[in-house]
C-alpha atoms as a PDB file:
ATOM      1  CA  UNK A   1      22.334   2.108   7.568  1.00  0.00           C
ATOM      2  CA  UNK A   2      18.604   1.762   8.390  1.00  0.00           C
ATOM      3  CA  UNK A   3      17.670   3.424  11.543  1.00  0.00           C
ATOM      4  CA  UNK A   4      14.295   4.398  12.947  1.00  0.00           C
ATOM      5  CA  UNK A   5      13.262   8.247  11.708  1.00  0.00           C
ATOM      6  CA  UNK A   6      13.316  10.745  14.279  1.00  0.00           C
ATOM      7  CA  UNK A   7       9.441  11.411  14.023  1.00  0.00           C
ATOM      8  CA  UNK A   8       8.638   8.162  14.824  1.00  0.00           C
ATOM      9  CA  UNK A   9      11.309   7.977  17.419  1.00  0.00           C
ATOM     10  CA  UNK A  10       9.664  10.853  18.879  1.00  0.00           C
ATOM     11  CA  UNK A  11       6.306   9.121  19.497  1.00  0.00           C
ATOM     12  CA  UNK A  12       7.946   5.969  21.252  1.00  0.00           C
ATOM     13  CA  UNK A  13      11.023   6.589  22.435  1.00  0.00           C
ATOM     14  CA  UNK A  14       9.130   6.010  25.770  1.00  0.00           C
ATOM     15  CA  UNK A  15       8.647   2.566  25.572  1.00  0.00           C
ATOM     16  CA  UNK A  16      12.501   2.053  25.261  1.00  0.00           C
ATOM     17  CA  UNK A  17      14.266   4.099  27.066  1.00  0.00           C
ATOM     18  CA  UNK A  18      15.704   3.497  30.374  1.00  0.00           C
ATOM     19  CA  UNK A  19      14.376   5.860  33.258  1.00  0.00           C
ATOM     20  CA  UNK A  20      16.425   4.335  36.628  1.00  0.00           C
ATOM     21  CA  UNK A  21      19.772   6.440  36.790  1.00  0.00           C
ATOM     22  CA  UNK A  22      20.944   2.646  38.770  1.00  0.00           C
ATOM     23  CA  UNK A  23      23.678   0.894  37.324  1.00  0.00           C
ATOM     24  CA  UNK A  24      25.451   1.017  33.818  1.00  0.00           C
ATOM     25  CA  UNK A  25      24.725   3.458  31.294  1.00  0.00           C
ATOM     26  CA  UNK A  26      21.897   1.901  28.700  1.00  0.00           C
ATOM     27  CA  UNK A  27      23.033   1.181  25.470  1.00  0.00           C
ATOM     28  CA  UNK A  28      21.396   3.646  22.703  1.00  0.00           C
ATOM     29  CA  UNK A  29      17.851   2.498  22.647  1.00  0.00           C
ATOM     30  CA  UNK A  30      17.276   4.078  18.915  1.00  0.00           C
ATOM     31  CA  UNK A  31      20.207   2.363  18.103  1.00  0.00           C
ATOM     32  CA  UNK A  32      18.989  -1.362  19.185  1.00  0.00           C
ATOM     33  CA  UNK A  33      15.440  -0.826  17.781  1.00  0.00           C
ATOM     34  CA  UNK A  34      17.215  -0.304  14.892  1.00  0.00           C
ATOM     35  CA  UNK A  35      19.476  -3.051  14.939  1.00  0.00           C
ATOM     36  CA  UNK A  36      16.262  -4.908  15.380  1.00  0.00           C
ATOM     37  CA  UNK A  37      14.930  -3.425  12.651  1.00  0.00           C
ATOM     38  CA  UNK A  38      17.769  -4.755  10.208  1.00  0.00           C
ATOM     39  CA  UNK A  39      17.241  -8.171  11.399  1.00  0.00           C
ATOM     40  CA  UNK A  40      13.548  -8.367  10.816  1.00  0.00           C
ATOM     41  CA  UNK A  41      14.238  -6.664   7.181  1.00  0.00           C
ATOM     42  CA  UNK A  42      16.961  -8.562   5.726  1.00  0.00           C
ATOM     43  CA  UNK A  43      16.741 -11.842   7.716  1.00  0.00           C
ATOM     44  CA  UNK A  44      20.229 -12.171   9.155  1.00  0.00           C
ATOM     45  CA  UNK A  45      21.690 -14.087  11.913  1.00  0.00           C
ATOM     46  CA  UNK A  46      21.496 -11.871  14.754  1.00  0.00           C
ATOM     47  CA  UNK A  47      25.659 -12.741  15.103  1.00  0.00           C
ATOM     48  CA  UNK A  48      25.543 -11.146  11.740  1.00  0.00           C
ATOM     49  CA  UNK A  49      24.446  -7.996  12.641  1.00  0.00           C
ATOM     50  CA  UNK A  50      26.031  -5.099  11.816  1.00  0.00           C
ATOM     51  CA  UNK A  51      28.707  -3.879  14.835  1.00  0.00           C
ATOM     52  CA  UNK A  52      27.955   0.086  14.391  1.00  0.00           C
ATOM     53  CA  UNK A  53      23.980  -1.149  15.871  1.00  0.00           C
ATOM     54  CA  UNK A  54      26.138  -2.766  18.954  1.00  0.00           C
ATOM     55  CA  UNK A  55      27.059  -5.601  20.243  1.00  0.00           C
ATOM     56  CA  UNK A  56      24.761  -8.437  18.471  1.00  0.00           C
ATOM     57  CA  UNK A  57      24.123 -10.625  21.671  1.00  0.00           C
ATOM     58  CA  UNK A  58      23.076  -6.917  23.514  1.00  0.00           C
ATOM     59  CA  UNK A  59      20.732  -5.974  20.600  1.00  0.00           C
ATOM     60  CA  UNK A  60      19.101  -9.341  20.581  1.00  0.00           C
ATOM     61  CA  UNK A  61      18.900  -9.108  24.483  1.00  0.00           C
ATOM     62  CA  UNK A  62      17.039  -5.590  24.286  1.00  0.00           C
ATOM     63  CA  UNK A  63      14.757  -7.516  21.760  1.00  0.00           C
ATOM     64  CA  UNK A  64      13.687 -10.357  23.820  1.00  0.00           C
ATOM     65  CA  UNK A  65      13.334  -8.305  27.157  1.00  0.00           C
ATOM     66  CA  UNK A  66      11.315  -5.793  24.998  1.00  0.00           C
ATOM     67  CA  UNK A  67       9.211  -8.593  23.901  1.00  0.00           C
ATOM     68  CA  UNK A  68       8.864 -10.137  27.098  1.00  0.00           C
ATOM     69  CA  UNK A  69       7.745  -7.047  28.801  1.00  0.00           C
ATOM     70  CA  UNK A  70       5.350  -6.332  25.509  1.00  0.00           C
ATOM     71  CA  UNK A  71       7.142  -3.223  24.881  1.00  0.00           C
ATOM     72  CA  UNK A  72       7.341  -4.135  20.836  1.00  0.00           C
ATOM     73  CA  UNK A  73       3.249  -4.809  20.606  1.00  0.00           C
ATOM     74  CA  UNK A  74       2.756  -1.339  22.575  1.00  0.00           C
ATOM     75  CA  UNK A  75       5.047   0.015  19.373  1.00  0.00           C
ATOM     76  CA  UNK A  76       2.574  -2.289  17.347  1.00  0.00           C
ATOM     77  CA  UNK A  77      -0.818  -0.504  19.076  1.00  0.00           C
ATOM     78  CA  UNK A  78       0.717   2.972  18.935  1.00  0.00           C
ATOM     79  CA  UNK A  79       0.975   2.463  14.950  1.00  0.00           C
ATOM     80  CA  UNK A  80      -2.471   1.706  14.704  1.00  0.00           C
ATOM     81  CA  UNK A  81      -3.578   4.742  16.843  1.00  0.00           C
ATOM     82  CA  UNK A  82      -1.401   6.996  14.587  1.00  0.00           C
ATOM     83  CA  UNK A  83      -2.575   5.380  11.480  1.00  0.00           C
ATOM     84  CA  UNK A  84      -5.975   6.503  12.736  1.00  0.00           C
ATOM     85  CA  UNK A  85      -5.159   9.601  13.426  1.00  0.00           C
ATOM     86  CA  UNK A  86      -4.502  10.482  10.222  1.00  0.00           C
ATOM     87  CA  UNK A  87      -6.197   8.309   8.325  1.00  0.00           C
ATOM     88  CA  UNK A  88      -9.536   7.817  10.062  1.00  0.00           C
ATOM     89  CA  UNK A  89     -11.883   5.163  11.701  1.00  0.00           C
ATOM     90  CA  UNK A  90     -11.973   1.646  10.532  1.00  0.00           C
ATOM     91  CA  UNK A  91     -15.334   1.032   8.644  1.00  0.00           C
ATOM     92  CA  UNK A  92     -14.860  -2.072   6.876  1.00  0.00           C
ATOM     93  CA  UNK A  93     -12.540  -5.101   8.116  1.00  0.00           C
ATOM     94  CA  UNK A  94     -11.019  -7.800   6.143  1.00  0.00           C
ATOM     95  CA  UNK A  95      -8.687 -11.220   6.978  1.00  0.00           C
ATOM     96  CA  UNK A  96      -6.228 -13.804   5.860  1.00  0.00           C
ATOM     97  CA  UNK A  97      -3.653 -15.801   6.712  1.00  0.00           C
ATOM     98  CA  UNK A  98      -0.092 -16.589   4.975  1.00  0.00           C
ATOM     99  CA  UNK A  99       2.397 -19.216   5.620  1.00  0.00           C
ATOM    100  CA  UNK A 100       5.747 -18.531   6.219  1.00  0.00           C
ATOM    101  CA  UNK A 101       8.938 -21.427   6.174  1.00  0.00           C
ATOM    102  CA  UNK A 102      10.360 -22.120   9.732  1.00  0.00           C
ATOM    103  CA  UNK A 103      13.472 -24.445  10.076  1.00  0.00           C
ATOM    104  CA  UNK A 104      13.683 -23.816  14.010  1.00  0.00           C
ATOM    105  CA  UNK A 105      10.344 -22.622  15.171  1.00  0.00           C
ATOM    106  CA  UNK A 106       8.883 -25.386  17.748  1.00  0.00           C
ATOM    107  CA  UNK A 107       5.705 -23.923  17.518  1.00  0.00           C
ATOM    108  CA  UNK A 108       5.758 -24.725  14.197  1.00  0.00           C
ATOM    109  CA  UNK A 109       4.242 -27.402  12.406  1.00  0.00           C
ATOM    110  CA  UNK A 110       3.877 -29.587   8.712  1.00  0.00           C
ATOM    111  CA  UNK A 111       2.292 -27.397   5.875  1.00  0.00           C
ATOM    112  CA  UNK A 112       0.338 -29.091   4.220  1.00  0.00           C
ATOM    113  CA  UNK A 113       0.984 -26.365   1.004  1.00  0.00           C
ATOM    114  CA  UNK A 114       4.689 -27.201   0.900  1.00  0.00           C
ATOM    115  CA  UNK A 115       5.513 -30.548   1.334  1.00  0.00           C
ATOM    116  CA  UNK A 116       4.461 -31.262   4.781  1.00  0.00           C
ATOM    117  CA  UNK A 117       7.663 -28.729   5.888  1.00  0.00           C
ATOM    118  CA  UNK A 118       7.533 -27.378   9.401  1.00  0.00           C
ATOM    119  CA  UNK A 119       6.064 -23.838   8.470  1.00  0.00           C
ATOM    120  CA  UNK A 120       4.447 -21.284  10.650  1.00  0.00           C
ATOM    121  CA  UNK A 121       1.113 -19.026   9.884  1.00  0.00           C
ATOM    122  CA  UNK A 122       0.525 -15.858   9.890  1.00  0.00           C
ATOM    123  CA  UNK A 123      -3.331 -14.071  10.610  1.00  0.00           C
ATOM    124  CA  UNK A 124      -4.463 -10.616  10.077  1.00  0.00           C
ATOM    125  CA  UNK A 125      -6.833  -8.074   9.914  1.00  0.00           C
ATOM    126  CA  UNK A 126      -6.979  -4.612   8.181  1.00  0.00           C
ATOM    127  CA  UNK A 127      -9.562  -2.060   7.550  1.00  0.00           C
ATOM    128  CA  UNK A 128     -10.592  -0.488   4.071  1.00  0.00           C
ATOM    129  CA  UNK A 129      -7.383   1.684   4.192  1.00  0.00           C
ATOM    130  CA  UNK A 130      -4.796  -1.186   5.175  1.00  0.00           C
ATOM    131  CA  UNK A 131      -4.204  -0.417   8.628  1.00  0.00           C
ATOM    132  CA  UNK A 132      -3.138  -3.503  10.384  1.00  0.00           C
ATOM    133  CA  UNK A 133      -5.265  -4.202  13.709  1.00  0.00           C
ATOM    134  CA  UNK A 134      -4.527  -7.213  14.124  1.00  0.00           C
ATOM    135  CA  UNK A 135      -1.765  -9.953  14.319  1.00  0.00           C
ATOM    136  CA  UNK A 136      -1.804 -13.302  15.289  1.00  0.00           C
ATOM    137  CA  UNK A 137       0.835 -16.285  14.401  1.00  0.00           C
ATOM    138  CA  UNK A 138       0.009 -20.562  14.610  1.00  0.00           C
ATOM    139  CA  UNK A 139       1.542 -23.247  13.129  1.00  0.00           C
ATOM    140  CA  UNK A 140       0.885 -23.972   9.667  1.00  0.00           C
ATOM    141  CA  UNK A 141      -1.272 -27.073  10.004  1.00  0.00           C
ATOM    142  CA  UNK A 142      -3.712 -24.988  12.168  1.00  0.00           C
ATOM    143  CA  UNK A 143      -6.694 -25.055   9.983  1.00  0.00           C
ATOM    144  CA  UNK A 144      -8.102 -21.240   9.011  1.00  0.00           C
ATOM    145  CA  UNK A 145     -11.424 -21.107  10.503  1.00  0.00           C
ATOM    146  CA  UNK A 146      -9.490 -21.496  14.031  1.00  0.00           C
ATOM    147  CA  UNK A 147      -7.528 -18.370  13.175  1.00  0.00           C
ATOM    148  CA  UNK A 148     -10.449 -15.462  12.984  1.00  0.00           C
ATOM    149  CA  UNK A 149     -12.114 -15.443  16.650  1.00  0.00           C
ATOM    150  CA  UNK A 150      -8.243 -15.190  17.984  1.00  0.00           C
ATOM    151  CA  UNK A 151      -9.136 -11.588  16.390  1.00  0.00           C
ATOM    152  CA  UNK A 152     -11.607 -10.305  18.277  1.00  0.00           C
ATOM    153  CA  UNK A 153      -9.927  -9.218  21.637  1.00  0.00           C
ATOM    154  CA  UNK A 154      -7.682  -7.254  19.424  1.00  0.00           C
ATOM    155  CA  UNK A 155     -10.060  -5.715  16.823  1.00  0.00           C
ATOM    156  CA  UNK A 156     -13.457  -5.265  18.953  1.00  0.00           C
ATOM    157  CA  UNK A 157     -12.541  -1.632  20.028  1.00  0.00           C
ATOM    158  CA  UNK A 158     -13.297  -0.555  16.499  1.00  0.00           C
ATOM    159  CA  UNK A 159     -16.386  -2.798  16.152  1.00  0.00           C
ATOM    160  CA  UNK A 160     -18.989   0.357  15.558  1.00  0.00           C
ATOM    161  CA  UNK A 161     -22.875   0.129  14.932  1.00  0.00           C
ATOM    162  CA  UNK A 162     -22.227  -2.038  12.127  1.00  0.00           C
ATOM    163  CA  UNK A 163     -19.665  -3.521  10.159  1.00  0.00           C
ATOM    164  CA  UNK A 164     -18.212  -6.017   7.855  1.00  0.00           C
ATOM    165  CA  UNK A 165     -15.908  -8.455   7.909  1.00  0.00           C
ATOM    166  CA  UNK A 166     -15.104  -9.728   4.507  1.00  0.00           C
ATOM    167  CA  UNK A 167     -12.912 -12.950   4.478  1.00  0.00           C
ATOM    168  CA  UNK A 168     -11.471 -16.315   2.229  1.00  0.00           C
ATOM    169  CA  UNK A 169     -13.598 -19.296   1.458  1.00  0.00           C
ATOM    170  CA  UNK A 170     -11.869 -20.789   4.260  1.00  0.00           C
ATOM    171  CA  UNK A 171     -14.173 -18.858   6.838  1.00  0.00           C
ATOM    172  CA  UNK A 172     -17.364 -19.762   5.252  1.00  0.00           C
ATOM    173  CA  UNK A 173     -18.530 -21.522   8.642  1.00  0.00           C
ATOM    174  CA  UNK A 174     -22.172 -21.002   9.782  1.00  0.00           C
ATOM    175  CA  UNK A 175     -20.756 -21.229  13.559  1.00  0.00           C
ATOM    176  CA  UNK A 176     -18.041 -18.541  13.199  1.00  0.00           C
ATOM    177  CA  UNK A 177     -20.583 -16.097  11.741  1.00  0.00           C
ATOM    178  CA  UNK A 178     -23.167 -16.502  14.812  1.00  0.00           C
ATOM    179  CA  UNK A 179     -20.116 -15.750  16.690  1.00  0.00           C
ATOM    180  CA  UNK A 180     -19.314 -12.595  15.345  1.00  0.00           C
ATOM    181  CA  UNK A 181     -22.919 -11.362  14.732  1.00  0.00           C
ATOM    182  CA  UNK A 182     -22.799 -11.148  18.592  1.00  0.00           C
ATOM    183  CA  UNK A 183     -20.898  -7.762  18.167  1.00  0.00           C
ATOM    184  CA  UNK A 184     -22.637  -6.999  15.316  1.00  0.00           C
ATOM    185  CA  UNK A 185     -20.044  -7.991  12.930  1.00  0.00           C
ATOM    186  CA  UNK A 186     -21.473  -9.218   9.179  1.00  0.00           C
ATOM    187  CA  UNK A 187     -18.509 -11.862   8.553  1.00  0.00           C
ATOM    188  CA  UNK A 188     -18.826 -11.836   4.509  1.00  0.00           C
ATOM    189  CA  UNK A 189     -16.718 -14.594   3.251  1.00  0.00           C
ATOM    190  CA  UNK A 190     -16.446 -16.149  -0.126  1.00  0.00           C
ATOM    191  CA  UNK A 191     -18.242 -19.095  -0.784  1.00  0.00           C
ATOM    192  CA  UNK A 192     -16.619 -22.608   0.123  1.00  0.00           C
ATOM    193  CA  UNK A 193     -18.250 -24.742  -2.621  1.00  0.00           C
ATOM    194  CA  UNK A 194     -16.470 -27.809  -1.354  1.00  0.00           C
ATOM    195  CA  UNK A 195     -19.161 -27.622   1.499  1.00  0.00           C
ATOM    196  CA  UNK A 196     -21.932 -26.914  -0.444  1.00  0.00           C
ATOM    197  CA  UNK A 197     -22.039 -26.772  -4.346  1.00  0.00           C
ATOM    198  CA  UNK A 198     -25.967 -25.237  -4.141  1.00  0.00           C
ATOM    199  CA  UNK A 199     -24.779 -22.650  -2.415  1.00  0.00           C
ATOM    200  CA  UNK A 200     -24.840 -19.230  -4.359  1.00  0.00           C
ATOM    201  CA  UNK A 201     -21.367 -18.253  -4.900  1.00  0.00           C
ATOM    202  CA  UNK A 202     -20.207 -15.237  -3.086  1.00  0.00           C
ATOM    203  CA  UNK A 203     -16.589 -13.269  -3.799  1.00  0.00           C
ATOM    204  CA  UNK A 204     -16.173  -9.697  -1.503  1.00  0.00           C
ATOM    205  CA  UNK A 205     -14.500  -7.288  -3.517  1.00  0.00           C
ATOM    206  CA  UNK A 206     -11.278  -5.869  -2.944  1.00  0.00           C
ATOM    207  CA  UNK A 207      -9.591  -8.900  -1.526  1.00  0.00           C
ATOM    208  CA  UNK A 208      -6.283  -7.095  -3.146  1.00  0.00           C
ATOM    209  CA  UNK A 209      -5.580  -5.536  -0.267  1.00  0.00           C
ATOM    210  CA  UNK A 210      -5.307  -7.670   2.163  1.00  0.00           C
ATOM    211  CA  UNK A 211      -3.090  -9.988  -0.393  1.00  0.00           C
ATOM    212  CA  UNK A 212      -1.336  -7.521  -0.965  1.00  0.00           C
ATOM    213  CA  UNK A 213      -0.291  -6.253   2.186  1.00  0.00           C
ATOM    214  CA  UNK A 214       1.047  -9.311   2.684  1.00  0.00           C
ATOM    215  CA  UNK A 215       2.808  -9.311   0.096  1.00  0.00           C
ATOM    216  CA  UNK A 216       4.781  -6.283   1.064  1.00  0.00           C
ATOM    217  CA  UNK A 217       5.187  -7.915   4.564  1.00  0.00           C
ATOM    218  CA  UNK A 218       7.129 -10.639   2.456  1.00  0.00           C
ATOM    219  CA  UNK A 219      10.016  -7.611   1.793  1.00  0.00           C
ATOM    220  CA  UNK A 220      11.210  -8.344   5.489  1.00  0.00           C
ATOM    221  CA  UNK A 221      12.741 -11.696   4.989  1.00  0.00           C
ATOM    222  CA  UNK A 222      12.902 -12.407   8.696  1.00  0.00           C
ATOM    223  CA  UNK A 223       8.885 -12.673   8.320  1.00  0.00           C
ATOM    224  CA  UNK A 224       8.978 -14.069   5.018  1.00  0.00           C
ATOM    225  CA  UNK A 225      11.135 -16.896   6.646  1.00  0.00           C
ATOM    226  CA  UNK A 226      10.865 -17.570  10.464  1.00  0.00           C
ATOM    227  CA  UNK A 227      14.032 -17.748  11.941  1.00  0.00           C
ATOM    228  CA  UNK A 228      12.505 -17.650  15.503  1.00  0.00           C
ATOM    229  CA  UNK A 229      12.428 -20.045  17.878  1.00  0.00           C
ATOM    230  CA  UNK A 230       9.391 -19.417  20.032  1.00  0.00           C
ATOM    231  CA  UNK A 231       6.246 -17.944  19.554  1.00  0.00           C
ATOM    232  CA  UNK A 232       6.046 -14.466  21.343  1.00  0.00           C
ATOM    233  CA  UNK A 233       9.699 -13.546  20.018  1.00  0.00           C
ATOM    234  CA  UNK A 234       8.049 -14.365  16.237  1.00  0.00           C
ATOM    235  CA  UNK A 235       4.779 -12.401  16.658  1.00  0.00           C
ATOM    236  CA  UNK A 236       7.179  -9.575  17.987  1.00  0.00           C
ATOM    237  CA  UNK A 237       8.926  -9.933  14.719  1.00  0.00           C
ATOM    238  CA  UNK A 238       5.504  -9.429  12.861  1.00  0.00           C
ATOM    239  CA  UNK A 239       4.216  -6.803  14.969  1.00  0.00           C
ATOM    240  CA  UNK A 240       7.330  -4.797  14.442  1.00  0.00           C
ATOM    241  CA  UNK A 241       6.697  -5.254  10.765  1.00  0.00           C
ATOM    242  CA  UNK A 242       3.489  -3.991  11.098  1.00  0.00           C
ATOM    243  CA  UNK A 243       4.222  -0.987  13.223  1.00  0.00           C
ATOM    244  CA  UNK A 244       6.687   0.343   9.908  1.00  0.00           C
ATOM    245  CA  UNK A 245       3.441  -0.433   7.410  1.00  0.00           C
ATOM    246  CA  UNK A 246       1.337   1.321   9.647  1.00  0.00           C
ATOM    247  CA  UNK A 247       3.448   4.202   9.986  1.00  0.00           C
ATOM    248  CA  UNK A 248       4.185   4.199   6.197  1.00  0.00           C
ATOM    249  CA  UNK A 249       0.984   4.156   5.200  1.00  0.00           C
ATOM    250  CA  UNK A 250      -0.087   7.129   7.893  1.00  0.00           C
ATOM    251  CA  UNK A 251       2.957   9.324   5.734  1.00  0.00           C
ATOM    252  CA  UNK A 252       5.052   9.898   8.829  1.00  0.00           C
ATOM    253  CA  UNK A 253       8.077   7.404   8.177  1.00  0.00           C
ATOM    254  CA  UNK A 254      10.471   9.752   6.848  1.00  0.00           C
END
């Protein structure tokens, strides 16, 4: 039975938890995230979920009122600031994206990668360390270089004197690196040579991580596939996701 560590539960029980004493007793709110938590990670039906989490229409209730009320992307930012905490200070950025298959989603929309099938894509940003700052989710036709400024609102509280930002060929755009030289932001991205084959050919180092964080993201098969309807309830899906790799990686999961 998967069920959210006490430690953890500790830090953000408060976002959950019911405080008015008015009307019916709440169901367990460490229970639900949970539940949650077993639907993101193995990809199931929510009318599939197991019954000692609850009642499946209740858990997938708490979910979208959670969402709604941005409960789950407070959970999100409270993994980063414990990531910090005990792993440091973001000093070095980097960014993808990764496209996920979505039967249902309507935001969703033809990728171009897999036979023009409505997919959904997903953007972030980590530092050195693989902290995840940053999530954002488009559909799958939404070209790349419209997917990094999204960023910024979320990631410019650890812009510092300095820094880089190393990205993928497909951010090698003149126009998005005057934009984020305004907060004095190097954006360091690999050389397109489709646009220009004179160019001298740049590749940032360590590009691993990034991949490969999302490649351990592709564990929870409700990201790997999007099973979601709308857009909020699928970014709460990946924040959630992100929230247990932050809290993994900071060595307080349990």
């Amino acid at each position: 039975m998967l069920m959210i560590p006490e430690i953890i539960w500790n830090e953000t029980s408060y976002l959950f938890e019911k405080r008015s004493k008015v009307g019916r007793p709440p169901h367990d709110a460490r229970l639900a995230i949970s539940g949650i938590w077993y639907i993101m990670q193995t990809g199931a039906q929510w009318r599939n979920l197991p019954k000692v989490y609850g009642k499946h229409k209740t858990i997938n209730s708490k979910f979208m009122l959670w969402t709604k009320k941005g409960f789950i992307a407070q959970l999100f930012n409270k993994s980063i600031e414990i990531a910090i905490k005990y792993i440091g200070v973001p000093e070095a950025l980097q960014s993808d994206t990764s496209s996920s298959k979505s039967p249902f989603a309507k935001f969703g929309g033809k990728n171009p990668t897999d036979r023009a099938k409505n997919g959904v894509k997903r953007g972030i940003v980590i530092d050195w360390k693989g902290i995840i700052l940053s999530v954002i989710v488009d559909s799958a036709n939404r070209h790349d270089s419209q997917l990094l400024t999204p960023h910024i609102e979320n990631i410019k509280q650890f812009f510092g004197k300095s820094m880089v930002l190393a990205t993928d060929s497909a951010w090698d755009v003149e126009e998005l690196r005057k934009i984020f030289a305004a907060y004095n932001v190097a954006l360091f991205s690999a050389t397109n040579v489709r646009r220009s084959k004179n160019k001298k050919k740049n590749r940032p180092k360590g590009r691993w991580r990034v991949e490969q964080i999302f490649g351990i993201q592709q564990w929870n098969r409700g990201i790997k596939t999007c099973w979601n309807k709308t857009k909020f309830a699928f970014l709460a899906m990946c924040h959630f996701a992100s929230a247990i790799h932050n809290f993994k990686l900071a060595g307080i999961f349990g």
